[in-house]
Protein backbone atom coordinates (compact mmCIF):
# COMPACT_ATOMS: atom_id res chain seq x y z
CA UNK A 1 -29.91 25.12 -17.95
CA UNK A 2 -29.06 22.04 -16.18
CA UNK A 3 -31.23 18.33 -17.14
CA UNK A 4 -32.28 16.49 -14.00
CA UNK A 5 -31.11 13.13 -13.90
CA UNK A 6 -33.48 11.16 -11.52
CA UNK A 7 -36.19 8.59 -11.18
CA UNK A 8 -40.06 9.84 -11.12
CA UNK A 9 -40.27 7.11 -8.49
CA UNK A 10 -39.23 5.44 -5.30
CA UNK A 11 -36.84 2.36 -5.70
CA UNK A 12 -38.76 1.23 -3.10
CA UNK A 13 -42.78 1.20 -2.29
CA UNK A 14 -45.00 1.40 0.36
CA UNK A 15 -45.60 -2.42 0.16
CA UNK A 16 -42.39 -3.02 0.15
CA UNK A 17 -41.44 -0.56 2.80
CA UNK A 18 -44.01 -2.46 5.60
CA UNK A 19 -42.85 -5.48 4.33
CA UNK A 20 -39.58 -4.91 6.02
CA UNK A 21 -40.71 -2.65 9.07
CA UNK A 22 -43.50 -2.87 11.60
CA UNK A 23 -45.92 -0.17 10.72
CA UNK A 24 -46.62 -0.02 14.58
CA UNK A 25 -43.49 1.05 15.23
CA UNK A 26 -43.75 4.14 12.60
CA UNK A 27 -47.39 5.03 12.52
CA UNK A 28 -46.81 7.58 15.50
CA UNK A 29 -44.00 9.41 13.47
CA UNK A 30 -45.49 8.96 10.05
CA UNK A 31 -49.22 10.58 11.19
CA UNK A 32 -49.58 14.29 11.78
CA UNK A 33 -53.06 14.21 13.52
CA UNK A 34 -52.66 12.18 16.57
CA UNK A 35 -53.56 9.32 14.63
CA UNK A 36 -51.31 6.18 14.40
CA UNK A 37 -50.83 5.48 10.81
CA UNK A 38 -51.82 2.01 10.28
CA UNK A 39 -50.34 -0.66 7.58
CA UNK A 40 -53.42 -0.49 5.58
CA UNK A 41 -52.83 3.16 5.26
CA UNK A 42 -49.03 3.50 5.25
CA UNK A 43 -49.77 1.88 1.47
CA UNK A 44 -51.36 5.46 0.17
CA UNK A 45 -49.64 8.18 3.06
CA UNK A 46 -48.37 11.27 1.41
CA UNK A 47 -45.95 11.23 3.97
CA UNK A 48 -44.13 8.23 3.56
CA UNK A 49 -44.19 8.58 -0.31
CA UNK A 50 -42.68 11.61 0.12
CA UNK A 51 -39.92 10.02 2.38
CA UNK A 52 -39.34 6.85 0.19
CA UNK A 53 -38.66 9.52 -2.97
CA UNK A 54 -36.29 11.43 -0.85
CA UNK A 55 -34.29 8.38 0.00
CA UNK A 56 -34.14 7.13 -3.38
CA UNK A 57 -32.77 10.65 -4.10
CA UNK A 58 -30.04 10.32 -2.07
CA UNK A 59 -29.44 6.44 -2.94
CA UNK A 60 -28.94 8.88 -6.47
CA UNK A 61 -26.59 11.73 -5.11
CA UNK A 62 -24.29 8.78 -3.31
CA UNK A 63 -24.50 6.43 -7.18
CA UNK A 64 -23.83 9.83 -9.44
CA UNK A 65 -20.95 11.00 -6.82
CA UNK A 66 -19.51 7.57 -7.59
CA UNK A 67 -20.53 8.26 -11.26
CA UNK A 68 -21.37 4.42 -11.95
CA UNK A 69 -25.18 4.30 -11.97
CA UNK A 70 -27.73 6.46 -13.94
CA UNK A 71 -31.45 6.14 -12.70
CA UNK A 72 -31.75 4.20 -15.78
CA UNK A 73 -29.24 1.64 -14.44
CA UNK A 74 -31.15 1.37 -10.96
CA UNK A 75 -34.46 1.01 -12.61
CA UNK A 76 -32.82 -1.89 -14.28
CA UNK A 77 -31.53 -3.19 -11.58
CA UNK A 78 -34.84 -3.06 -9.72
CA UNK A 79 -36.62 -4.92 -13.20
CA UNK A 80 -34.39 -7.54 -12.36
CA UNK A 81 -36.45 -8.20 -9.32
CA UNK A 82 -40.10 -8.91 -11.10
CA UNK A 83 -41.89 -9.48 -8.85
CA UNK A 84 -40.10 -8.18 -5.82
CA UNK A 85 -38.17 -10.97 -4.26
CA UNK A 86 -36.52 -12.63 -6.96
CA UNK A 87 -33.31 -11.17 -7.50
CA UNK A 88 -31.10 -10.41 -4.68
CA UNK A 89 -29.46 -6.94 -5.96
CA UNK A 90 -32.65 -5.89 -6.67
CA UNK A 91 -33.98 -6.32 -2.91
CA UNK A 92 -30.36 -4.78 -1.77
CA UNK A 93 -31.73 -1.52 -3.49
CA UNK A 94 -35.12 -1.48 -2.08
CA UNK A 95 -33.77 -2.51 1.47
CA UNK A 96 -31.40 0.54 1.52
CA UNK A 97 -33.92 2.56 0.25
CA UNK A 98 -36.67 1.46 2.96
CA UNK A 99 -33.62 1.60 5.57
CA UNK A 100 -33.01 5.91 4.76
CA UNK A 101 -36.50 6.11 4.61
CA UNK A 102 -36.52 4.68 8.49
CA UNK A 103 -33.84 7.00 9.34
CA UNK A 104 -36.27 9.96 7.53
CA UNK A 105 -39.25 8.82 9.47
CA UNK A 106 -37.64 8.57 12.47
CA UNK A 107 -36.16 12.58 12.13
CA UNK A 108 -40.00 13.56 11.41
CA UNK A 109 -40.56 13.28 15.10
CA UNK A 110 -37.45 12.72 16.74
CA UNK A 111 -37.72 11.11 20.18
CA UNK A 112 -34.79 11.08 22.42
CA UNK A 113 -35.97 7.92 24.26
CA UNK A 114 -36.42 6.00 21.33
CA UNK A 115 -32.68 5.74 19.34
CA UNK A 116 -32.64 4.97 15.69
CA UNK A 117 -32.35 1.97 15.06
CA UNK A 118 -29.03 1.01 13.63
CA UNK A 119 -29.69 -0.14 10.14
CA UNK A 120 -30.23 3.22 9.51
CA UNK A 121 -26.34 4.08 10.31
CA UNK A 122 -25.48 1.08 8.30
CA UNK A 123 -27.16 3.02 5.06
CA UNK A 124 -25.45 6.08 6.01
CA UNK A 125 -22.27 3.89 5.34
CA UNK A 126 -23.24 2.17 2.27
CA UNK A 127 -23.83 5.56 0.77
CA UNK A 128 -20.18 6.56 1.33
CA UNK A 129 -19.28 3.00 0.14
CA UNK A 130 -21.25 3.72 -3.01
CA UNK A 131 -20.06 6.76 -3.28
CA UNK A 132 -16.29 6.09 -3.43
CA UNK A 133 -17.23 2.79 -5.56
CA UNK A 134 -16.18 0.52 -2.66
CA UNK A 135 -19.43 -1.23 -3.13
CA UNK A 136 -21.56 -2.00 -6.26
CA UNK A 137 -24.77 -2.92 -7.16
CA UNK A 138 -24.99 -6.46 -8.98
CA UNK A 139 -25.31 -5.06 -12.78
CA UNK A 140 -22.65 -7.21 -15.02
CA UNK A 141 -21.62 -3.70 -16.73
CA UNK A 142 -19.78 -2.65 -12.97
CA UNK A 143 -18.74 -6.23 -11.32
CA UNK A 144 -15.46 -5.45 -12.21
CA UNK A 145 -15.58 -1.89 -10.65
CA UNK A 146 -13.14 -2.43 -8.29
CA UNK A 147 -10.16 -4.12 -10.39
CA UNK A 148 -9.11 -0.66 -12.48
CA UNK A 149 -10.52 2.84 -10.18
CA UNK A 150 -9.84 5.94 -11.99
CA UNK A 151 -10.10 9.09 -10.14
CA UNK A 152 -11.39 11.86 -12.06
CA UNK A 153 -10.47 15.07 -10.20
CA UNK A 154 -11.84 18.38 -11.62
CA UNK A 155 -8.93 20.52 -10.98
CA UNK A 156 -5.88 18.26 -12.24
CA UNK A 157 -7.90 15.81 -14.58
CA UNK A 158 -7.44 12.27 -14.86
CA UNK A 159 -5.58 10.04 -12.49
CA UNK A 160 -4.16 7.14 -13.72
CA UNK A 161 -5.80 3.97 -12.70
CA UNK A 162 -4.31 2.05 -9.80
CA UNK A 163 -0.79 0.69 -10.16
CA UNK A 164 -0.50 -2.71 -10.85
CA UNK A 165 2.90 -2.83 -8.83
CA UNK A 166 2.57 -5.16 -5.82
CA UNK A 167 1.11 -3.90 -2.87
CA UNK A 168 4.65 -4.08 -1.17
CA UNK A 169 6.65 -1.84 -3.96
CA UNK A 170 3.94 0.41 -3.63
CA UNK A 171 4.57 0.54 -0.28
CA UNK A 172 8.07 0.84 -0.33
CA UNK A 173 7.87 3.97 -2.61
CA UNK A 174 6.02 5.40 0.29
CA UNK A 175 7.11 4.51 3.30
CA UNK A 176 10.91 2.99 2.55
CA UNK A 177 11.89 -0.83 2.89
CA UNK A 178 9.73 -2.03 6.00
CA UNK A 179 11.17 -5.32 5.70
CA UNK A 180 14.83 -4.48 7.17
């Protein structure tokens, strides 16, 4: 039987959801009665709880893919921040977060007049980023993620890390001498 390995929460609240997006803009999508959901009561919806979890979830999938952060790690990160505001990595999380959730909302009530707005690709493209550990979060343990990548592939194992040949060897190797 297989352990989950995820947060109870959202890396990012309410508050800090309305904080970076005009509730006016989303109340339409995030109401189901005809109602405009207003910033008072975007705090408490069910809906958008349930849409800041599910982008935190996949903030997960993209971080375990990359297998660098646990939920543990992100909650760290996110500690960082007390009170919100105060640590830079910390609001990177919760605006990626609050960005899929806009992308979410927006898909509860899609509206061909209306296109999403384009922070919401620009998550989409961290999360592959993340995912192939071309961007980190700010926790000391990974800032030097990038200087020695190991590829763990299930079917052949372990890759060496990345050569430390010069770009232009490597290159060479490849492609024969360019330089002639």
């Amino acid at each position: 039987m297989s352990t989950p390995l995820t947060s109870a929460t959202s890396y990012c609240s309410a508050a800090e959801f309305v904080k970076r997006y005009d509730v006016r803009s989303i109340g339409d999508r995030l109401g189901d009665t005809g109602v405009r959901v207003d910033a008072t009561s975007a705090l408490t919806d069910p809906n958008l709880a349930v849409l800041l979890r599910q982008a935190s979830g996949m903030v997960e999938e993209a971080c375990f893919r990359g297998r660098r952060y646990t939920p543990d790690d992100l909650t760290t990160l996110l500690l960082s921040g007390t009170p919100p505001g105060t640590s830079a990595g910390a609001d990177r999380l919760r605006g990626l977060v609050a960005d899929l959730t806009l992308w979410l909302v927006y898909n509860r009530r899609p509206d061909p007049t209306r296109p999403i707005p384009s922070q919401c690709q620009l998550a989409h493209n961290t999360l592959e980023l993340l995912a192939t550990g071309y961007r980190i979060f700010s926790l000391s343990e990974f800032a030097d993620a990038g200087k020695e990548i190991k590829v763990i592939n299930p079917t052949i194992g372990e890759v060496s890390p990345r050569s430390s040949l010069p770009l232009t060897e490597r290159a060479n190797r490849l492609f024969g001498n360019l330089q002639s």
